[in-house]
Protein backbone atom coordinates (compact mmCIF):
# COMPACT_ATOMS: atom_id res chain seq x y z
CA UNK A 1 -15.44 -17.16 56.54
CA UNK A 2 -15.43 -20.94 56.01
CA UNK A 3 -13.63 -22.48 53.12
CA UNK A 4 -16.44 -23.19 50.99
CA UNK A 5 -17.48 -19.47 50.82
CA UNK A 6 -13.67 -18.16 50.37
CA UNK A 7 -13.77 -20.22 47.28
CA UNK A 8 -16.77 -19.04 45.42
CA UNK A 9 -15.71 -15.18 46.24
CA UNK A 10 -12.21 -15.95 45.16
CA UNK A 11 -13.35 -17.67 41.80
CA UNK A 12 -16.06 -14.75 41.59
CA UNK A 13 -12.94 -12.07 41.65
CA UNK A 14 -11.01 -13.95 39.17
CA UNK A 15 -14.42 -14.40 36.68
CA UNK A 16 -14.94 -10.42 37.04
CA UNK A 17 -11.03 -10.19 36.48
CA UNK A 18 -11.74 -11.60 33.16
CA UNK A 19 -14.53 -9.58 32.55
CA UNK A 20 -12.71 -6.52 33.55
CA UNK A 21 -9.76 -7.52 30.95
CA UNK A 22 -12.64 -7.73 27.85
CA UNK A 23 -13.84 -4.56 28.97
CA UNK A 24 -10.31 -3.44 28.94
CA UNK A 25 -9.95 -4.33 25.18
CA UNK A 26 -13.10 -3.91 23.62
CA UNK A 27 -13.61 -0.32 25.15
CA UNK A 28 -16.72 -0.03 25.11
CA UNK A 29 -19.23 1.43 27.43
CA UNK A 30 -21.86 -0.97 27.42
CA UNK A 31 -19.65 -3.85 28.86
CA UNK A 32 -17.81 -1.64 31.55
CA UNK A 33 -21.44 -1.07 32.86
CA UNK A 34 -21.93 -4.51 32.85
CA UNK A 35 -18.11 -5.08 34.83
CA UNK A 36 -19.09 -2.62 37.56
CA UNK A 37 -22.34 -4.39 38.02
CA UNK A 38 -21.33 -7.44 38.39
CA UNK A 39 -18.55 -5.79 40.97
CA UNK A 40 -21.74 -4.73 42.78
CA UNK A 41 -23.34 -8.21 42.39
CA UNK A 42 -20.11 -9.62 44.49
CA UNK A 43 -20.21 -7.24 46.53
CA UNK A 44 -23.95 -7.30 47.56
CA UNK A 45 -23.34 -11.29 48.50
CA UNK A 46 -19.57 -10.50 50.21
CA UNK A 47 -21.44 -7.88 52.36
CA UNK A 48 -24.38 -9.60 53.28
CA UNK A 49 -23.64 -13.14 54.65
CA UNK A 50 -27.59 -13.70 55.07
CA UNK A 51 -27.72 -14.27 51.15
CA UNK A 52 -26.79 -17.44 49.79
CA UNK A 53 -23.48 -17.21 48.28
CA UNK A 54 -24.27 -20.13 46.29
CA UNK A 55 -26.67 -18.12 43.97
CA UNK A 56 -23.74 -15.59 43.64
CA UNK A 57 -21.90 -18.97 41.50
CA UNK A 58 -24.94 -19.68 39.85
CA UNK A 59 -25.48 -16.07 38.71
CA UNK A 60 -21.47 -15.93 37.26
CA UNK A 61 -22.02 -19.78 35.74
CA UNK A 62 -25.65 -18.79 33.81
CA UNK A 63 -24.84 -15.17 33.49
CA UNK A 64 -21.08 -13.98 33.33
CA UNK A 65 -19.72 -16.92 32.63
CA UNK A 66 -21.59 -16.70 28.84
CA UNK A 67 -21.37 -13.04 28.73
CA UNK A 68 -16.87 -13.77 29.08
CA UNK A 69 -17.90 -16.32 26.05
CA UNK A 70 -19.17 -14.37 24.09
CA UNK A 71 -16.82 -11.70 24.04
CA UNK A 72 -14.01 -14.13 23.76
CA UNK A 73 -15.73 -15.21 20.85
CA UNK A 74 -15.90 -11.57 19.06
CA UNK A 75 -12.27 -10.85 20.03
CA UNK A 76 -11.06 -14.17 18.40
CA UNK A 77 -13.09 -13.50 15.75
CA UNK A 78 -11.58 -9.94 15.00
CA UNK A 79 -8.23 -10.95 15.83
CA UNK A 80 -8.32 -13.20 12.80
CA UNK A 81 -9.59 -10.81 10.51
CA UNK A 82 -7.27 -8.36 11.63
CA UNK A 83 -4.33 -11.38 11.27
CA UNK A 84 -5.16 -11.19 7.78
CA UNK A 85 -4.55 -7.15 7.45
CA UNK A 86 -1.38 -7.69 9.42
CA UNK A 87 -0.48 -10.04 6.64
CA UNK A 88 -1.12 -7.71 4.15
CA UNK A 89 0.71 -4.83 5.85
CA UNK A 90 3.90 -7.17 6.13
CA UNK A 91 3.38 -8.01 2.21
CA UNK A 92 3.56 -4.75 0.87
CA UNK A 93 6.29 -3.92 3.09
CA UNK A 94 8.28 -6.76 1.59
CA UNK A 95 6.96 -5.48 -1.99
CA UNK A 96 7.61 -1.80 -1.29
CA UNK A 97 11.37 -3.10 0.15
CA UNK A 98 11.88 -5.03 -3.14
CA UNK A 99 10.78 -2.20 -5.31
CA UNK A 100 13.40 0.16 -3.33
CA UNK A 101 16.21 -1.76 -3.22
CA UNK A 102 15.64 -2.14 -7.29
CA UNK A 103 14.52 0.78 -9.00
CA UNK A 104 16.06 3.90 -10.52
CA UNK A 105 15.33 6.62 -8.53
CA UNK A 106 14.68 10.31 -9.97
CA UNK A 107 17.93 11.35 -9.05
CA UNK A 108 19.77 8.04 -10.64
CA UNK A 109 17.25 9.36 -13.70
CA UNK A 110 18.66 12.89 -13.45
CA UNK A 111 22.20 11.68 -13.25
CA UNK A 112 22.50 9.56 -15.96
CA UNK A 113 20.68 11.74 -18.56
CA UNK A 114 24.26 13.83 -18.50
CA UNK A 115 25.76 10.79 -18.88
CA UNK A 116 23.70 9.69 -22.09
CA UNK A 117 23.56 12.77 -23.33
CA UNK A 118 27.50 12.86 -23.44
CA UNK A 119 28.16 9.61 -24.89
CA UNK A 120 25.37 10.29 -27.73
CA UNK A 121 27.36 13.88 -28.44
CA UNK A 122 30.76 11.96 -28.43
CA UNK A 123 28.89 9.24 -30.63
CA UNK A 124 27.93 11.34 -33.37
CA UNK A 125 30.95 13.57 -33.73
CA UNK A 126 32.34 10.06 -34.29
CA UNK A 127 29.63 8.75 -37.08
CA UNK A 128 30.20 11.99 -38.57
CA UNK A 129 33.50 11.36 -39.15
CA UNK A 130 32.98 7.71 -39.74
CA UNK A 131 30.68 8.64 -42.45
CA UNK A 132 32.95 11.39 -43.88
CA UNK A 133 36.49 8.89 -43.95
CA UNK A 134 33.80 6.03 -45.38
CA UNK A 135 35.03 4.22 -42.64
CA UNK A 136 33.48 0.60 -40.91
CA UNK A 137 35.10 1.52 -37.56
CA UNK A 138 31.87 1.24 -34.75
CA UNK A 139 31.20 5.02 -33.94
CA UNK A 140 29.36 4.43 -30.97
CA UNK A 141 30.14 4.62 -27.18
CA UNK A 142 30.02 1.36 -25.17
CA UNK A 143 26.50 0.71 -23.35
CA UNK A 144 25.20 3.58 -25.50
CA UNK A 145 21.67 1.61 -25.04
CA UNK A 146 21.55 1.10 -21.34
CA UNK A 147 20.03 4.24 -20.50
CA UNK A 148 17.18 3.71 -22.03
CA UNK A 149 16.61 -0.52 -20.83
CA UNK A 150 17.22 0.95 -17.56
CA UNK A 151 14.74 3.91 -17.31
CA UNK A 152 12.08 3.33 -19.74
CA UNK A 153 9.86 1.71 -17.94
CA UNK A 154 9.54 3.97 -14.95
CA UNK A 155 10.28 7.60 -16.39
CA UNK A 156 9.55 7.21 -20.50
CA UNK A 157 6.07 9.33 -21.60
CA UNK A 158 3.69 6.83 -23.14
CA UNK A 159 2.53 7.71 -27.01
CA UNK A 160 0.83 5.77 -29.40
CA UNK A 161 2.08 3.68 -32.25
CA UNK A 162 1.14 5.90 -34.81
CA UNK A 163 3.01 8.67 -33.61
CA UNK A 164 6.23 6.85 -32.90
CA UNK A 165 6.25 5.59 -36.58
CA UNK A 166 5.59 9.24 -37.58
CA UNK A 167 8.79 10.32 -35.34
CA UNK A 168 10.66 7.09 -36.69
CA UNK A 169 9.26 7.28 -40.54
CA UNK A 170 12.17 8.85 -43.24
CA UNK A 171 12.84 9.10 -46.64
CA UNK A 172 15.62 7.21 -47.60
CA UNK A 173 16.97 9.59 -49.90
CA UNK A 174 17.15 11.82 -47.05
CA UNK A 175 19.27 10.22 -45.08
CA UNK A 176 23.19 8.53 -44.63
CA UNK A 177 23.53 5.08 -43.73
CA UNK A 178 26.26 2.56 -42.90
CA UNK A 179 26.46 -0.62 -41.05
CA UNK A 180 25.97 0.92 -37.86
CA UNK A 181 23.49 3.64 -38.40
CA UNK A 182 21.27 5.88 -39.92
CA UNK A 183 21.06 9.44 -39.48
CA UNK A 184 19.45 12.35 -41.25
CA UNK A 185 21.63 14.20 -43.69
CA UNK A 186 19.97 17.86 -42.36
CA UNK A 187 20.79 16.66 -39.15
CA UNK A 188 23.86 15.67 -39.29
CA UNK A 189 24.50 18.96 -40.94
CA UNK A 190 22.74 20.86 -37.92
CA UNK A 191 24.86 18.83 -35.30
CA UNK A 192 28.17 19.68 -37.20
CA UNK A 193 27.09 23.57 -37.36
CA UNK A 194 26.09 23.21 -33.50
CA UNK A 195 29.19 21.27 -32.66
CA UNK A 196 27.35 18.32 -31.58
CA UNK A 197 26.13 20.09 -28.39
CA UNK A 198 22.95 18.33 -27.21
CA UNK A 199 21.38 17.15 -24.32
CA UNK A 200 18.90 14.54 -23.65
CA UNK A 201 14.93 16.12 -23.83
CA UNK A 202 12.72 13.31 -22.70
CA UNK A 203 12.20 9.37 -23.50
CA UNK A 204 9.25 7.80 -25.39
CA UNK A 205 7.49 4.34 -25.35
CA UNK A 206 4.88 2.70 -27.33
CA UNK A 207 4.23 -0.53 -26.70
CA UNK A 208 8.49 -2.27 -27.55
CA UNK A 209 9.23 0.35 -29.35
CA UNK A 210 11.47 2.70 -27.06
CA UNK A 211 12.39 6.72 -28.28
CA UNK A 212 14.87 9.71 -26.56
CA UNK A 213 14.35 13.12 -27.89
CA UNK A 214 17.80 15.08 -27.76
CA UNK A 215 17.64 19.12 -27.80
CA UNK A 216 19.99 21.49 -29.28
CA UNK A 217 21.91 23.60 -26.47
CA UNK A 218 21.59 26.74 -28.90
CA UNK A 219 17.95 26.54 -30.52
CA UNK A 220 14.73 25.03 -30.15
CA UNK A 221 15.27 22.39 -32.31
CA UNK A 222 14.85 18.28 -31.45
CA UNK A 223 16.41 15.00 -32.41
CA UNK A 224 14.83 11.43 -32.33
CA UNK A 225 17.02 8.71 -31.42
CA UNK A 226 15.55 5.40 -32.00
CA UNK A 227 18.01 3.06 -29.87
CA UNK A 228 16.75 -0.06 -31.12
CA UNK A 229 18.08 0.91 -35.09
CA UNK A 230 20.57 3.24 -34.23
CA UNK A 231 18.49 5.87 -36.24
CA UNK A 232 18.90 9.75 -35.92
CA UNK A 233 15.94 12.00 -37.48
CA UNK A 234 14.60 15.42 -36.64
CA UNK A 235 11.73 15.62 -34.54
CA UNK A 236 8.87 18.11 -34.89
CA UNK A 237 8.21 19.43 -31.79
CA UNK A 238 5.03 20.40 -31.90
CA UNK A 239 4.07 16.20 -32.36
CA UNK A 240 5.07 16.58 -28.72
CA UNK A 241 2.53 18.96 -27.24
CA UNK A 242 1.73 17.75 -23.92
CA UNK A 243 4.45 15.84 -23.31
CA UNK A 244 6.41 17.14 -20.35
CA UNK A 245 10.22 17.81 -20.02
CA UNK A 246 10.24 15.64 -16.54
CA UNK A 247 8.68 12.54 -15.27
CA UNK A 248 10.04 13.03 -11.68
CA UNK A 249 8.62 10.07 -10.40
CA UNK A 250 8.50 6.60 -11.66
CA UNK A 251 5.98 4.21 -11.87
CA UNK A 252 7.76 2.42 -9.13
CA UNK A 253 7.59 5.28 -6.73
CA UNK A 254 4.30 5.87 -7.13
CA UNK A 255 3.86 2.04 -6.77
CA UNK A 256 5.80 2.44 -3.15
CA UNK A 257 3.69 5.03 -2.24
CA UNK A 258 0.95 3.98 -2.84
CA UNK A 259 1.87 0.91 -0.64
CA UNK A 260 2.65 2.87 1.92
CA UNK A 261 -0.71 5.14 2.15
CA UNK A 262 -2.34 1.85 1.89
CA UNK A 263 -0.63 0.37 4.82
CA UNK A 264 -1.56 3.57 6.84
CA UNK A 265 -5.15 3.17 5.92
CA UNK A 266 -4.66 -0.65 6.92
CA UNK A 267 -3.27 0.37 10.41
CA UNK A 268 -6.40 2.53 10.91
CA UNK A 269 -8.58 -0.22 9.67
CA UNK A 270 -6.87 -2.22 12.24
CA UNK A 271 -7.24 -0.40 15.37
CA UNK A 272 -11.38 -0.12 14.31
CA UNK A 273 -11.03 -3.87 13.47
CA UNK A 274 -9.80 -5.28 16.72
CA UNK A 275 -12.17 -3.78 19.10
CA UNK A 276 -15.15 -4.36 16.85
CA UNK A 277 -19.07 -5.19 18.23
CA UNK A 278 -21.58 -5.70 15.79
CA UNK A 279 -24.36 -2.79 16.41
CA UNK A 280 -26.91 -6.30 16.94
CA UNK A 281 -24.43 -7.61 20.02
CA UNK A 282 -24.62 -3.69 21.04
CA UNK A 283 -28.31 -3.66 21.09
CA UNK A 284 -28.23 -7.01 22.58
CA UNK A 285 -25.98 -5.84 25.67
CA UNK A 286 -27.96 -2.91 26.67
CA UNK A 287 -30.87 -4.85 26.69
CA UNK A 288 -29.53 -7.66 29.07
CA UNK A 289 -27.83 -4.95 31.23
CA UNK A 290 -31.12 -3.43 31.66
CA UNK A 291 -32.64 -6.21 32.51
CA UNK A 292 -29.61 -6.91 35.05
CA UNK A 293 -30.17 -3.76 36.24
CA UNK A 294 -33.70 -4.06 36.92
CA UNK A 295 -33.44 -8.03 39.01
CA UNK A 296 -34.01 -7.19 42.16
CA UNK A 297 -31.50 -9.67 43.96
CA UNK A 298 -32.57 -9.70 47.34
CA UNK A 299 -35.74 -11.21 46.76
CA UNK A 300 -35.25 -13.10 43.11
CA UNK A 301 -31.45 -14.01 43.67
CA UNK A 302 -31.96 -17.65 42.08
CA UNK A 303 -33.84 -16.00 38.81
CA UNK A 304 -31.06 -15.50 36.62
CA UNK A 305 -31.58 -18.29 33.87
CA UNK A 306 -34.03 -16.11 31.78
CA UNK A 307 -31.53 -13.57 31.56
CA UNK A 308 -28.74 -16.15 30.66
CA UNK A 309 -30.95 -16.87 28.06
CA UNK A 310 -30.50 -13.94 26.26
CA UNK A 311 -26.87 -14.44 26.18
CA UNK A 312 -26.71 -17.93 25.43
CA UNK A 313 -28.28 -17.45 21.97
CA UNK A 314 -25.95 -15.02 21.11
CA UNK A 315 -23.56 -17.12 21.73
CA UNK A 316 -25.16 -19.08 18.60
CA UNK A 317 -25.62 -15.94 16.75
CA UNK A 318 -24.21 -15.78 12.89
CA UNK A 319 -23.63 -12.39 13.94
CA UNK A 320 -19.75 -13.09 14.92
């Protein structure tokens, strides 16, 4: 084989090479066919050294050669869309990391509700006796409001305004006040009798305004605490119905998981994404293919412009 023809067969193998690679990625059926066809197309001229091999270059520089454009076209095309999902993926993964690395978690929740609930108990047996010496000493423990500027956000049961004024409204001849607080006389009463044993119900929110409902260990009876004003009232528990005793996952959790399913529906998007032919290029394929199909290339070897045609304009398609 003289030089000349060693080089268009070579070049031939490496143009179906890249052909073979598209059909590689794009897995679709369509452009495999097309692959093994053109195999046969080389083949045919490689075989039969009384065809020209020069329409064999012609054929892979009107025919192939727009067919590899085209496709190289699509892929870069769907490789920057699915740049942009990779972005997002890596976004809420930084989001979802930040969120983790800075939230209370339920069990940080459940934890420090014994916590709060002791250092309100200890606080009151000391207001009580504050109040009863007529004392100005500060009855309360130290960060007795943290609890509820840490957790409110993510585990505190939303209510209206008008019902936290109606948990929050007293009467003030009802009630004992110093500089430091202001409790209900009947409840300071009821926490004596009880021996100030109570633990933390549930937390409430409306709008700034930021509620935790004690219980008594012995009875069904409730407790507002309104951290804000250091107020202590009884609460009606039935202005409560439907409120639940747990909230056992935060707004931030959900937030994370709901990153997270997102990010799996983005992966899935992505593998769809990346190998994706418009149903018009589809169409478009078969047709050419069974036009290739059909040339009879022993006797119409040099007639493969009109079918380059076809693959030329959709190489100028809006399609992509």
């Amino acid at each position: 084989m003289d030089e000349h023809l060693l080089t268009i067969f070579n070049e031939s193998r490496r143009i179906i090479s890249k052909l073979q690679l598209l059909a590689a990625f794009f897995e679709e059926e369509i452009i495999y066919k097309i692959y093994l066809r053109s195999q046969v197309i080389h083949q045919m001229f490689e075989q039969n050294p009384e065809l020209d091999a020069n329409n064999l270059e012609l054929f892979h520089v009107q025919y192939t050669a727009s067919l590899i454009d085209l496709l190289k076209k699509i892929k870069k095309s769907n490789e920057k869309n699915v740049s942009l999902l990779f972005d997002e993926i890596q976004l809420n993964k930084e989001l979802t990391e930040r969120l983790s690395n800075s939230f209370y978690t339920e069990k940080n929740y459940k934890a420090d509700q014994q916590k709060q609930s002791l250092k309100i108990n200890i606080s009151l047996r000391r207001l009580y006796q504050v109040l009863s010496d007529q004392s100005d000493e500060y009855p309360f423990s130290k960060n007795i409001n943290s609890f509820s500027s840490r957790f409110s956000q993510d585990f505190y049961y939303e209510i209206s305004g008008e019902l936290a004024a109606e948990l929050t409204h007293h009467n003030l001849a009802e009630i004992y006040t110093n500089a430091h607080a202001v409790i209900q006389k009947k409840l300071l009463g009821v926490l004596c009798k009880y021996d100030f044993k109570t633990t933390f119900f549930c937390g409430l929110k409306a709008g700034d305004t930021v509620l935790e409902v004690y219980k008594f260990l012995e009875t069904d009876r409730y407790f507002v605490f309104y951290p804000a004003r250091n107020l202590f009232l009884f609460c009606d528990f039935a202005k409560l119905a439907g409120i639940g005793q747990t909230n056992s996952v935060s707004n931030r959790e959900k937030i994370i998981q709901e990153l997270n399913d997102k990010n799996d529906q983005l992966q899935s998007s992505i593998n769809v994404k990346k190998t994706y032919l418009p149903r018009e290029i589809k169409l478009l394929l078969a047709e050419n293919y069974k036009k290739l199909s059909d040339i009879d290339f022993l006797n119409n070897v040099s007639n493969f412009d009109v079918q380059a045609n076809i693959l030329k304009s959709m190489l100028n398609t809006d399609l992509i």
